[in-house]
C-alpha atoms as a PDB file:
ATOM      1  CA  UNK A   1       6.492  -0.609  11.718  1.00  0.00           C
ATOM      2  CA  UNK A   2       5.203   2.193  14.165  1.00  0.00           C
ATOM      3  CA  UNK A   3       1.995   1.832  16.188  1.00  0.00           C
ATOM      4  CA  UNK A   4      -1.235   3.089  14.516  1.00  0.00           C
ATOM      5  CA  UNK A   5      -2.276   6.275  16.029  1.00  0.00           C
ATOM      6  CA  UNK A   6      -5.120   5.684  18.751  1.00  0.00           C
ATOM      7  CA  UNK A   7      -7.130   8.732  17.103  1.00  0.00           C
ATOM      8  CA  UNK A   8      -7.086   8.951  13.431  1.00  0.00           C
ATOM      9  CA  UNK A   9      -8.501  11.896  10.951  1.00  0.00           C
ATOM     10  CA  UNK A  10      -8.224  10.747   7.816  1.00  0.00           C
ATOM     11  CA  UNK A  11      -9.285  13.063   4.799  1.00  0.00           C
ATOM     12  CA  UNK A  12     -12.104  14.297   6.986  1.00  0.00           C
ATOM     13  CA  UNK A  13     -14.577  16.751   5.747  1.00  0.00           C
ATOM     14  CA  UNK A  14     -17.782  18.190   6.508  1.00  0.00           C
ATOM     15  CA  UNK A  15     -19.653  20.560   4.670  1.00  0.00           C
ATOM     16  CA  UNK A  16     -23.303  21.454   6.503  1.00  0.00           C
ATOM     17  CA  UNK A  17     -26.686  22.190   4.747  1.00  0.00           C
ATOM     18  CA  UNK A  18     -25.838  25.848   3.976  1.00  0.00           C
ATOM     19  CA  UNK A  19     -22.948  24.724   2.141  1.00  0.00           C
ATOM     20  CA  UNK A  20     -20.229  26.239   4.782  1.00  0.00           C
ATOM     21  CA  UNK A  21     -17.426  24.006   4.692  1.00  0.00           C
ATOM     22  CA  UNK A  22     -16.548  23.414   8.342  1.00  0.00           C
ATOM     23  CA  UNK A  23     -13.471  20.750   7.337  1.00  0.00           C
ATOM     24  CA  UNK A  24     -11.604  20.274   4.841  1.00  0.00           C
ATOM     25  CA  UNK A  25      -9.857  17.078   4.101  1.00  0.00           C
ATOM     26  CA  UNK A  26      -8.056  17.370   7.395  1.00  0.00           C
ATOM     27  CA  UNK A  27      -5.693  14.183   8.092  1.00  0.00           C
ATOM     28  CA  UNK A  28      -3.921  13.785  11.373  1.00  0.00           C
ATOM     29  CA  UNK A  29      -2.920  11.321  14.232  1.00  0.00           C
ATOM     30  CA  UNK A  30      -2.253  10.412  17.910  1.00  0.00           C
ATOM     31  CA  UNK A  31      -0.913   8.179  19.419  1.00  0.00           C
ATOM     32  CA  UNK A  32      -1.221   6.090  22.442  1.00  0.00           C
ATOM     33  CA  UNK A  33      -0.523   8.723  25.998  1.00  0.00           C
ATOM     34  CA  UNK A  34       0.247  11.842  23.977  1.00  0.00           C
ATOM     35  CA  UNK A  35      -1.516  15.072  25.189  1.00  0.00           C
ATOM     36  CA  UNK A  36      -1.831  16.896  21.626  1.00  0.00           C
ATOM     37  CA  UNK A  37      -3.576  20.315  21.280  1.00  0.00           C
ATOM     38  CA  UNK A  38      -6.147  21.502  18.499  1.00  0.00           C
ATOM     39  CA  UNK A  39      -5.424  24.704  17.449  1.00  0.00           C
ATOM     40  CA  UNK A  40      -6.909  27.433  15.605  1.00  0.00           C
ATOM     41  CA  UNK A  41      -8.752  30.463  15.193  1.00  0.00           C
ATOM     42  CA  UNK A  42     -12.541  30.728  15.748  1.00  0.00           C
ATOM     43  CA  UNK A  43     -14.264  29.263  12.804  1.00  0.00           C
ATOM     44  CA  UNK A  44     -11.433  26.747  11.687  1.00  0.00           C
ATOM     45  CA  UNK A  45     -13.642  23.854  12.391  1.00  0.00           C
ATOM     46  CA  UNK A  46     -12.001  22.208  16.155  1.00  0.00           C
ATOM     47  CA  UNK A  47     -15.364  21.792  17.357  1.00  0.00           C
ATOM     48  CA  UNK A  48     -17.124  20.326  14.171  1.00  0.00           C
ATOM     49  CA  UNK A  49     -13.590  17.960  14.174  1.00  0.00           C
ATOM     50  CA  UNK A  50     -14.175  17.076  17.782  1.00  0.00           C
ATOM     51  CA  UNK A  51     -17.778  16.143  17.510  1.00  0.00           C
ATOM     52  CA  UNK A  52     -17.169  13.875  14.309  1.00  0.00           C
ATOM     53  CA  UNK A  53     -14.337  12.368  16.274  1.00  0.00           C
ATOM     54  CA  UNK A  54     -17.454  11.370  18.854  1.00  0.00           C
ATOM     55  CA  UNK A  55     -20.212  10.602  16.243  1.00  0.00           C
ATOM     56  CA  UNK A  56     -22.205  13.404  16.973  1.00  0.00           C
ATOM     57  CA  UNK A  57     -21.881  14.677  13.051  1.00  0.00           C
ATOM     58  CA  UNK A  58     -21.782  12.880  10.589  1.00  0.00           C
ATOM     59  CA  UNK A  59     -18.673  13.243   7.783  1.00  0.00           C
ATOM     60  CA  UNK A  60     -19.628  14.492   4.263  1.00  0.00           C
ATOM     61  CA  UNK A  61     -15.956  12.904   3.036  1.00  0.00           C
ATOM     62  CA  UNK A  62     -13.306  10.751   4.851  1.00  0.00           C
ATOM     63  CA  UNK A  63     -13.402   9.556   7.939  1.00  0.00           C
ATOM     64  CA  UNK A  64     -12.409   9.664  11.723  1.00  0.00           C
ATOM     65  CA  UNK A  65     -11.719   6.295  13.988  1.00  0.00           C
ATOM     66  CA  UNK A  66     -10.362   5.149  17.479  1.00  0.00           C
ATOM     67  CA  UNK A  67      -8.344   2.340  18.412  1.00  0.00           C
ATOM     68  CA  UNK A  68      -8.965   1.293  14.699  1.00  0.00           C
ATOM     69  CA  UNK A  69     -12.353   1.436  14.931  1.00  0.00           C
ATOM     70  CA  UNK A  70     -14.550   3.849  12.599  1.00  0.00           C
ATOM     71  CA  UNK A  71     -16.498   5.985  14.352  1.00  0.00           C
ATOM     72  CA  UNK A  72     -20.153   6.402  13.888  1.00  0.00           C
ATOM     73  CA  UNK A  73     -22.760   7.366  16.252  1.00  0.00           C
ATOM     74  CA  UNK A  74     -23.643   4.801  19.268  1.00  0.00           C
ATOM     75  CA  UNK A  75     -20.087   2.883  18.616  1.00  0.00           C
ATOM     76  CA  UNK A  76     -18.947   0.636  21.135  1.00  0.00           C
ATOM     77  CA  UNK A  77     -15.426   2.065  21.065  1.00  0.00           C
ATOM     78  CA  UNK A  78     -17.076   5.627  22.427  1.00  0.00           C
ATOM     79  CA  UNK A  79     -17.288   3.779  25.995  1.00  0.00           C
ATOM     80  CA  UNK A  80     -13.771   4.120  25.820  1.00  0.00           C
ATOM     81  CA  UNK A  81     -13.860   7.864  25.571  1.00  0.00           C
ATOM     82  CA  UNK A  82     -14.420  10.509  28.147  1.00  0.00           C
ATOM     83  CA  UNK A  83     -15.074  14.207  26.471  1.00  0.00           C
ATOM     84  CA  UNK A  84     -16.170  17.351  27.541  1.00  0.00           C
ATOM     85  CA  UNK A  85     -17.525  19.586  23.794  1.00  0.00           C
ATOM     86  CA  UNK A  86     -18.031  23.262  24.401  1.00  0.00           C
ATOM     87  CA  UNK A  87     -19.437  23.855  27.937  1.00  0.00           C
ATOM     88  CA  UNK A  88     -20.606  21.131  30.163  1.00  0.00           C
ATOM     89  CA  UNK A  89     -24.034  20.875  30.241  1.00  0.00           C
ATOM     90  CA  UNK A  90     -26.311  19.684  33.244  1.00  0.00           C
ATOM     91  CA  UNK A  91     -30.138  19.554  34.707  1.00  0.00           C
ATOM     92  CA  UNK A  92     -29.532  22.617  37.112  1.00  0.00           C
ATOM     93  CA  UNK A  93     -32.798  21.157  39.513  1.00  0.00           C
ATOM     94  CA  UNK A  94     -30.978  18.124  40.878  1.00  0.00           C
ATOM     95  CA  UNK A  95     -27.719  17.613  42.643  1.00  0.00           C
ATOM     96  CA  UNK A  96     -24.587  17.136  40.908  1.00  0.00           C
ATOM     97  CA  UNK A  97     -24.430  13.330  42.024  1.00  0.00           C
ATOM     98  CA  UNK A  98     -27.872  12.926  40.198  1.00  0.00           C
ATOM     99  CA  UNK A  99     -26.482  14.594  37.074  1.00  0.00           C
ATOM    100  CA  UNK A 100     -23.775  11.996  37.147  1.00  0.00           C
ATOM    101  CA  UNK A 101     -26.109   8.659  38.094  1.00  0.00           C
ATOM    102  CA  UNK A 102     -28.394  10.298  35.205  1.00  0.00           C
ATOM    103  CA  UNK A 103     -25.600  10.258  32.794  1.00  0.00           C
ATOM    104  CA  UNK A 104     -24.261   7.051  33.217  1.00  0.00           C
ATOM    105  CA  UNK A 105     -27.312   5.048  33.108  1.00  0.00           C
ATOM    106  CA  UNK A 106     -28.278   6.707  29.785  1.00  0.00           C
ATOM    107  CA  UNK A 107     -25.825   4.890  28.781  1.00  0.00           C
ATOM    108  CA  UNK A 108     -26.992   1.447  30.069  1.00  0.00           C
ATOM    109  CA  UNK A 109     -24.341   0.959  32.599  1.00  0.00           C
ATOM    110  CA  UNK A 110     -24.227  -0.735  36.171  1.00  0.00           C
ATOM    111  CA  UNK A 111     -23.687   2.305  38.726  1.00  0.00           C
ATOM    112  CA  UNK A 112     -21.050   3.163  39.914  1.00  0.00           C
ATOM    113  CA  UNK A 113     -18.833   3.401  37.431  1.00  0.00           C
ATOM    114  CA  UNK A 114     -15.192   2.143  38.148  1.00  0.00           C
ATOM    115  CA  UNK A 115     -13.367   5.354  38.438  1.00  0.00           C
ATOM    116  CA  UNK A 116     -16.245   7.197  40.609  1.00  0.00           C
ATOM    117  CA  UNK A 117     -14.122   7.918  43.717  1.00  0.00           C
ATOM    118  CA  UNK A 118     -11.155   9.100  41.816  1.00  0.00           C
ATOM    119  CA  UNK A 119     -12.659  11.559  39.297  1.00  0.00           C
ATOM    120  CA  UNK A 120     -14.674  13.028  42.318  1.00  0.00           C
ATOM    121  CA  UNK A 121     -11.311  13.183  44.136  1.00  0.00           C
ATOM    122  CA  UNK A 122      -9.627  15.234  40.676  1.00  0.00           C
ATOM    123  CA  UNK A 123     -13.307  17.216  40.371  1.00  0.00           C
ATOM    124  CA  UNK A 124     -12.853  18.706  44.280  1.00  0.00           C
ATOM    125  CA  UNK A 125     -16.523  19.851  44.623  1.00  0.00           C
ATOM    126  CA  UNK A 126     -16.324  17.748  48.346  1.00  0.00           C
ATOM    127  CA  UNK A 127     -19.971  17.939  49.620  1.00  0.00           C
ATOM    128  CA  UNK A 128     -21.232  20.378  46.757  1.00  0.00           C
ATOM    129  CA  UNK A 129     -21.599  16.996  44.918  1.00  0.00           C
ATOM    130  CA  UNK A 130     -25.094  16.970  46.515  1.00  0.00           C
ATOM    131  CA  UNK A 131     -25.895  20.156  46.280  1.00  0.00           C
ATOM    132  CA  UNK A 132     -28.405  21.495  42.615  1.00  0.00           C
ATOM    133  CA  UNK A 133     -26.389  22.413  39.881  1.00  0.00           C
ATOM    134  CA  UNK A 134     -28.220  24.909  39.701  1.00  0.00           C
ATOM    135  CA  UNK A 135     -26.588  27.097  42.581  1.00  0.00           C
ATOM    136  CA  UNK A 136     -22.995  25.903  40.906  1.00  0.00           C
ATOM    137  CA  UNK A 137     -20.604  28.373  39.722  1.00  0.00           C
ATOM    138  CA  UNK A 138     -19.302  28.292  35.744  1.00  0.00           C
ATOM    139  CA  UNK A 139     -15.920  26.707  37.345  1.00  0.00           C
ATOM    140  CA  UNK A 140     -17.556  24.097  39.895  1.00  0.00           C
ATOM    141  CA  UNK A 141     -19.726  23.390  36.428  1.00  0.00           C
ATOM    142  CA  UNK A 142     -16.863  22.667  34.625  1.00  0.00           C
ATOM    143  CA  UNK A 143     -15.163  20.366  37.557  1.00  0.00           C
ATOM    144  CA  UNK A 144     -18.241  18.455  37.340  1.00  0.00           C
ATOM    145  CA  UNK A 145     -17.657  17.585  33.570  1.00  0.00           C
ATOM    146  CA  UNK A 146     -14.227  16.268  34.107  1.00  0.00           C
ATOM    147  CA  UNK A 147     -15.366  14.215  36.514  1.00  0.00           C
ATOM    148  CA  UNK A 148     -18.372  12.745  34.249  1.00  0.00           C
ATOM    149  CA  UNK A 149     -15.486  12.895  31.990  1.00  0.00           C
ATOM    150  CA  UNK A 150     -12.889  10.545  33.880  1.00  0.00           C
ATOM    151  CA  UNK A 151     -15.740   8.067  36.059  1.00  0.00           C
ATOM    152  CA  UNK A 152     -15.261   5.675  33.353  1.00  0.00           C
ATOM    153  CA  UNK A 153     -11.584   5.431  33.364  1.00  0.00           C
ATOM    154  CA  UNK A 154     -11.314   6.296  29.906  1.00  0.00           C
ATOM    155  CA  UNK A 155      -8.393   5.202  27.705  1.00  0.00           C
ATOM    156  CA  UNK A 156      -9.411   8.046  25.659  1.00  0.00           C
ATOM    157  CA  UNK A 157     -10.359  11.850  26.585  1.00  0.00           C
ATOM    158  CA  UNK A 158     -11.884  14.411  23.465  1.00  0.00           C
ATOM    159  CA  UNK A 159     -11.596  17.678  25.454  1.00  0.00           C
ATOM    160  CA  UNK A 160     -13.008  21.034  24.005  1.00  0.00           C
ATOM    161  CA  UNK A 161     -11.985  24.243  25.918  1.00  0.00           C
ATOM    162  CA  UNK A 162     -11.529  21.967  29.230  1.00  0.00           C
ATOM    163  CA  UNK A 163     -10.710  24.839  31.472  1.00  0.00           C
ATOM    164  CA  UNK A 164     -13.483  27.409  30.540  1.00  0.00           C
ATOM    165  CA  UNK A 165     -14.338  28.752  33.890  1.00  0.00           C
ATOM    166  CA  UNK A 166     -11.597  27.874  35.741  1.00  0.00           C
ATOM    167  CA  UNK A 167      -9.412  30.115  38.289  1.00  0.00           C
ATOM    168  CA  UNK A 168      -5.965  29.925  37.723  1.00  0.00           C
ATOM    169  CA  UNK A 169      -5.425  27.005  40.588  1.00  0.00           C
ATOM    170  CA  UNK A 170      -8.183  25.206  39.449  1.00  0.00           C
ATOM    171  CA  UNK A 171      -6.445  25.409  35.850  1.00  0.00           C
ATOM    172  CA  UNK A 172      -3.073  24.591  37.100  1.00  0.00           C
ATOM    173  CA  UNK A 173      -4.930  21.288  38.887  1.00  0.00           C
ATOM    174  CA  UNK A 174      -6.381  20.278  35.115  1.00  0.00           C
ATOM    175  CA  UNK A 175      -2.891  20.820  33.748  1.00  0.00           C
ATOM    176  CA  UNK A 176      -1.403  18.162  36.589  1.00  0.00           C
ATOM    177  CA  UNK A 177      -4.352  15.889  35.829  1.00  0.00           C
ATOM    178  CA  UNK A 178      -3.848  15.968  32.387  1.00  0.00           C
ATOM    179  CA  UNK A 179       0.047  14.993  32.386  1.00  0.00           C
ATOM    180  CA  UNK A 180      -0.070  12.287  34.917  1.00  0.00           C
ATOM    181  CA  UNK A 181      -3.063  10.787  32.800  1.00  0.00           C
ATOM    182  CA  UNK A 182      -0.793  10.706  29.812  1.00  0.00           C
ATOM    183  CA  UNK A 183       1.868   9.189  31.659  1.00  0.00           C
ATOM    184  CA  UNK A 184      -0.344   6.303  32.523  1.00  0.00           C
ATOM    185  CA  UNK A 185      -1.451   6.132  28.940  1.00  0.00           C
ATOM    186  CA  UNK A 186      -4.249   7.973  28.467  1.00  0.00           C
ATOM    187  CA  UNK A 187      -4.402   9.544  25.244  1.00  0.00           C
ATOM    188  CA  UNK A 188      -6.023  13.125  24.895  1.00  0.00           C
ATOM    189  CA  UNK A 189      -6.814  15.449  22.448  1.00  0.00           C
ATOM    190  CA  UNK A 190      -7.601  19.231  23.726  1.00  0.00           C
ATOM    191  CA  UNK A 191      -8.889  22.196  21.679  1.00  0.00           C
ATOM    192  CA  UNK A 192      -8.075  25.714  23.760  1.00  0.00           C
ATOM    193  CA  UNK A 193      -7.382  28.891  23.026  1.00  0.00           C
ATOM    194  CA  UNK A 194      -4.949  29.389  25.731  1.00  0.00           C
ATOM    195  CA  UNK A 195      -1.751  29.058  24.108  1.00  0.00           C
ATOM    196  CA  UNK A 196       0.156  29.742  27.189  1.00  0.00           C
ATOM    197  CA  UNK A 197      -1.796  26.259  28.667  1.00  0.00           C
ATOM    198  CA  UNK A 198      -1.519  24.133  25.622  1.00  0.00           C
ATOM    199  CA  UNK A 199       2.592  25.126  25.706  1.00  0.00           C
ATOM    200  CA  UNK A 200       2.074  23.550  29.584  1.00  0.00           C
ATOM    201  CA  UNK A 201       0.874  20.386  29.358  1.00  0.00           C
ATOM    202  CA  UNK A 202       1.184  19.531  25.420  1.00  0.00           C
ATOM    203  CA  UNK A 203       3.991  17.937  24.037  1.00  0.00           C
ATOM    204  CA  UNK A 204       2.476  18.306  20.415  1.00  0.00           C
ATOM    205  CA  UNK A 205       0.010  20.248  18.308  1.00  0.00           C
ATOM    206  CA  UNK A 206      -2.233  20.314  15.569  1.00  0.00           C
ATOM    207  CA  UNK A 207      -2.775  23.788  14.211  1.00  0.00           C
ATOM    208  CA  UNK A 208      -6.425  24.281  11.684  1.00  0.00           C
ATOM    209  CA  UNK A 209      -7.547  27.722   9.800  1.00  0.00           C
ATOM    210  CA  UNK A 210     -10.210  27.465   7.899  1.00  0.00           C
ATOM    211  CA  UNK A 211     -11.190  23.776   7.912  1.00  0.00           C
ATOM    212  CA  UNK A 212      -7.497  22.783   7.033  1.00  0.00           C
ATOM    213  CA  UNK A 213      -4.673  21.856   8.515  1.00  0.00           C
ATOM    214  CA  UNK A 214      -2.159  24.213   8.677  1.00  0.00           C
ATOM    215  CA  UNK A 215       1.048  22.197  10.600  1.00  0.00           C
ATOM    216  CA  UNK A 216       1.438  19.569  13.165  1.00  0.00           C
ATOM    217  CA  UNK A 217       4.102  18.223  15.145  1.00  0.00           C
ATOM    218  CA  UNK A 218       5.932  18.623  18.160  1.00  0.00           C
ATOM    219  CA  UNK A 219       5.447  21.885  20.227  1.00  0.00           C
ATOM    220  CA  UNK A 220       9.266  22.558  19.827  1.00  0.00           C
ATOM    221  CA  UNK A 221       8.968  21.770  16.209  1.00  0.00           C
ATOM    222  CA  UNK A 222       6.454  24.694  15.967  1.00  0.00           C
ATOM    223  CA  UNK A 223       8.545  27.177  18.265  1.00  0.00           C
ATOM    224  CA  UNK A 224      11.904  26.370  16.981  1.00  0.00           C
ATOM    225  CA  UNK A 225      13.124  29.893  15.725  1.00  0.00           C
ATOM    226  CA  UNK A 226      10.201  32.190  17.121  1.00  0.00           C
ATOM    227  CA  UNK A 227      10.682  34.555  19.546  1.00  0.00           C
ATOM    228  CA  UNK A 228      12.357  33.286  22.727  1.00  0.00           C
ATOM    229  CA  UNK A 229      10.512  33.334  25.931  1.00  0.00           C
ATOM    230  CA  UNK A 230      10.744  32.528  29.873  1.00  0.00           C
ATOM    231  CA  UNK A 231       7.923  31.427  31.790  1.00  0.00           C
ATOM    232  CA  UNK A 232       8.199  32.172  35.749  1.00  0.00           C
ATOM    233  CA  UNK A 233       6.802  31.507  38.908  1.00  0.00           C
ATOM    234  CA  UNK A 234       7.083  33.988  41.783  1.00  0.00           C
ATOM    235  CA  UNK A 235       5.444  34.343  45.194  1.00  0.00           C
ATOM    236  CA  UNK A 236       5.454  37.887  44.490  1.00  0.00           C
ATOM    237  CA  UNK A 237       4.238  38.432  40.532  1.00  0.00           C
ATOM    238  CA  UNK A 238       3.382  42.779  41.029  1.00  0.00           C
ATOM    239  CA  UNK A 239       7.202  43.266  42.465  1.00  0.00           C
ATOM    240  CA  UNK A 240       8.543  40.608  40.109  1.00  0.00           C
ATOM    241  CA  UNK A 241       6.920  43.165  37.103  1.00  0.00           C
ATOM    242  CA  UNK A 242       8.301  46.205  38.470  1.00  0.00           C
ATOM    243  CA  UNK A 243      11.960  44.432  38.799  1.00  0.00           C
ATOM    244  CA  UNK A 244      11.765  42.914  34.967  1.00  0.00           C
ATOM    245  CA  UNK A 245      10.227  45.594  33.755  1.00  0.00           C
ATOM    246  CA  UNK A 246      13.442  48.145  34.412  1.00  0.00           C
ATOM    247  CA  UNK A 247      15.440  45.665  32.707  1.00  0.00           C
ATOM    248  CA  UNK A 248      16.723  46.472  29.091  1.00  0.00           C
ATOM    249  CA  UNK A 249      16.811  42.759  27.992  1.00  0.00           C
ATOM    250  CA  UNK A 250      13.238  42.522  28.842  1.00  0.00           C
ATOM    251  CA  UNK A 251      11.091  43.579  25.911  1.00  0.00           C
ATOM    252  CA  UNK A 252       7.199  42.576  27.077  1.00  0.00           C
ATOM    253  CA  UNK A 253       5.693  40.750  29.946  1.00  0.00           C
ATOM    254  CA  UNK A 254       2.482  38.936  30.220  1.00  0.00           C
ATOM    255  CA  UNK A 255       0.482  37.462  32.490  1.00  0.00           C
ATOM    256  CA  UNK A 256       0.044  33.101  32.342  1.00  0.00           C
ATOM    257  CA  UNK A 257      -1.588  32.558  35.837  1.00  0.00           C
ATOM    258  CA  UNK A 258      -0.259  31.400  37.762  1.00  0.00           C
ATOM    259  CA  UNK A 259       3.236  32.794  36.517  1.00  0.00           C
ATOM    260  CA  UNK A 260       4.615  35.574  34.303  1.00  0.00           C
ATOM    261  CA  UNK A 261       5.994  34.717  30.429  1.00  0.00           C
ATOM    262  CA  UNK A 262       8.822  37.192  29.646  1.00  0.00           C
ATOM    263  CA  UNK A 263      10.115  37.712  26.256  1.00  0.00           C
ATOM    264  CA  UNK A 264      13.331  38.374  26.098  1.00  0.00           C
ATOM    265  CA  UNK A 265      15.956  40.252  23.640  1.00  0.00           C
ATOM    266  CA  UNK A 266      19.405  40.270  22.979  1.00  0.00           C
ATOM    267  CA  UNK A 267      21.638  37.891  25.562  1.00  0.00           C
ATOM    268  CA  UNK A 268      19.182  37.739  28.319  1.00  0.00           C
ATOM    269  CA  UNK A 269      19.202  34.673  30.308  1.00  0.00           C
ATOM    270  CA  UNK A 270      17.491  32.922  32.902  1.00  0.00           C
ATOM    271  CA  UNK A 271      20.054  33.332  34.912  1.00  0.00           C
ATOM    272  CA  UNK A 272      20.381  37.190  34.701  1.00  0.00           C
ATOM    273  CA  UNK A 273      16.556  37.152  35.289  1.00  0.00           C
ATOM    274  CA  UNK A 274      16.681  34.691  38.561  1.00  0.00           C
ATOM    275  CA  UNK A 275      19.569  36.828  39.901  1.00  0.00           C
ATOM    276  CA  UNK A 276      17.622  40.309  39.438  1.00  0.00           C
ATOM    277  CA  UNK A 277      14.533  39.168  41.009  1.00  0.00           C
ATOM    278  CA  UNK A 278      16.278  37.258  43.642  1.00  0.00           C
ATOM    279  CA  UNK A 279      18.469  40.577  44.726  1.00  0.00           C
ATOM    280  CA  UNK A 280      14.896  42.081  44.688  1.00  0.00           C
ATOM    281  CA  UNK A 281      13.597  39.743  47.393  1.00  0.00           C
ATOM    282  CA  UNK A 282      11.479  37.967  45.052  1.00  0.00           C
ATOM    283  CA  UNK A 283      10.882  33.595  45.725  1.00  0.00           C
ATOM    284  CA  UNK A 284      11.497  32.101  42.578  1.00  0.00           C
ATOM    285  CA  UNK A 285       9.748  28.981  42.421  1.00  0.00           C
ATOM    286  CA  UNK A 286      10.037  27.805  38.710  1.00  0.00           C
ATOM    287  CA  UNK A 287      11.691  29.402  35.893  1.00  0.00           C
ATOM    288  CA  UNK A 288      11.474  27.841  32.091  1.00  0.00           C
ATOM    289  CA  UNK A 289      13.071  29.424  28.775  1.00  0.00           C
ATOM    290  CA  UNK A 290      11.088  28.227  26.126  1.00  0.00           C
ATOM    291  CA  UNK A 291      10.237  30.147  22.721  1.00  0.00           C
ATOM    292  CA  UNK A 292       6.759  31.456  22.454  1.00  0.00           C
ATOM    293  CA  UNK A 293       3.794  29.016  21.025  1.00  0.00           C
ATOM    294  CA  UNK A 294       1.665  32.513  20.174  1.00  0.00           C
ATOM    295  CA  UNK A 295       4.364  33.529  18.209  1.00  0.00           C
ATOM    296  CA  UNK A 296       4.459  30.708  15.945  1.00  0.00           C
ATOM    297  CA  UNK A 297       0.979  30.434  15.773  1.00  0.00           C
ATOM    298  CA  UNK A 298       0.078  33.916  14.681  1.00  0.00           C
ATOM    299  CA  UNK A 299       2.980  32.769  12.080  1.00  0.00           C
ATOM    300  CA  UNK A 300       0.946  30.339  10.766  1.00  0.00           C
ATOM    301  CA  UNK A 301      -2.095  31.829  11.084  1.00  0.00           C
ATOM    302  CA  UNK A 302      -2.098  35.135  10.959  1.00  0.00           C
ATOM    303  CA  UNK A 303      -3.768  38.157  13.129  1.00  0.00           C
ATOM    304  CA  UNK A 304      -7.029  38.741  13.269  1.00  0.00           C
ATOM    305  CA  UNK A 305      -6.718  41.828  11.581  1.00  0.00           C
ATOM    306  CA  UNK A 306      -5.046  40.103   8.744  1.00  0.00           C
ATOM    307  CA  UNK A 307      -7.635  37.680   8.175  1.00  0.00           C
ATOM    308  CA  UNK A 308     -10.949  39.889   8.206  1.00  0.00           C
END
């Protein structure tokens, strides 16, 4: 008999005061170290599924638990849970060590926490730390939330947009983080709209439109038969787009900082790509052919246009 997920949605629904229905009887799992992404359009209820994952709203129907635990506000099994919901929030008057001693005694626990050093470490602000949050940038902000995020050493992490904020090293940093977590067993659950980063570091996906779920499973699942795709890495990305953009097997390229995703036609090939840029005198540093996760998505979803 298979392991019960470590988060489970189960017939979840929540419909507010003004009668919006935010969810609707949504059901899905994950299990112990998988990185699984929450997708969806604005308005298909990640946020409102996020936050009743965490106990901060209450279910009209079904229910949401961790570790087997049901989830209601002030449970002991949240300890276990690190999160970041929309944008991190802090007092912008004190430093950002203060925010962090703040935070953890509100929530009666001996400082420091066990995982201090090491989510500073991941959070690089170095001696901003002490500095207000107040003279912070959006990014350093956001660093500073995945480190009040991790200082627990949480089995569990409930991230919502994670890498608002974030330059594209900083984002390739939370995309590291976020893998070698999983591989020592952390189990995370990330809402983003950047496709291109929940292809990176998520090995499955849960896609939502309007309160429902729409399809789940593995990221390959999803892509199998969509539009095929190579994501690259160059050390020079202008002369890389001049060089794969006079190519006839090369129908659109986009940017995916730090690299380049190129969609390819006919019998193109990594190979034929890494052999034209290399002739050009471009560094190729990584090269993946993968089919395209905005492809299927708009599949399931629609455009915009469509749905207005």
């Amino acid at each position: 008999m298979p392991d019960a997920p470590v988060i489970a949605v189960a017939a979840l629904t929540k419909r507010f005061a003004n009668d919006v229905l935010a969810v609707d009887d949504l059901t899905f799992g994950v299990p112990s170290g998988q990185v699984c992404g929450l997708l969806g359009p604005n308005g298909a209820g990640k946020t409102t599924t996020l936050r009743a994952l965490l106990g901060l709203v209450a279910p009209s129907a079904g229910s949401v638990s961790i570790f087997g635990t049901r989830v209601t506000p002030g449970a002991s099994v949240l300890t276990r849970v690190g999160t970041i919901i929309e944008q991190a929030a802090f007092a912008p008057h004190v430093s950002g060590l203060r925010n962090l001693k703040w935070w953890w005694a509100s929530r009666g626990a001996k400082w420091p926490p066990p995982a201090l050093d090491r989510a500073l470490t991941i959070a690089g602000l170095g001696g901003a730390i002490e500095r207000k949050v107040g003279t912070y940038s959006l990014g350093m902000q956001q660093r500073l939330g995945l480190a009040r995020a991790l200082m627990g050493a949480p089995d569990v992490l409930v991230l919502d947009e994670p890498t608002v904020g974030l330059d594209p090293q900083e984002m390739r940093s939370v995309r590291g983080l976020l893998r070698g977590l999983s591989g020592e067993g952390v189990t995370v659950l990330l809402s983003s709209h950047l496709l291109a980063e929940v292809e990176e570091v998520c090995s499955h996906v849960v896609v939502m439109d309007r309160g429902r779920l729409v399809a789940a499973g593995t990221v390959a699942e999803l892509t199998s038969g969509t539009t095929r795709t190579a994501y690259l890495e160059v050390d020079d990305t202008d002369r890389a787009r001049r060089v794969l953009g006079t190519m006839e097997s090369v129908r659109e390229i986009v940017d995916a900082p730090p690299g380049l995703v190129v969609e390819l036609i006919g019998d193109a090939s990594r190979a034929r790509l890494v052999a034209a840029l290399v002739r050009a005198g471009v560094g190729v540093e990584t090269v993946t052919q993968r089919h395209s996760l905005e492809d299927a998505f708009v599949g399931l979803v629609g455009e915009e246009t469509e749905r207005q």
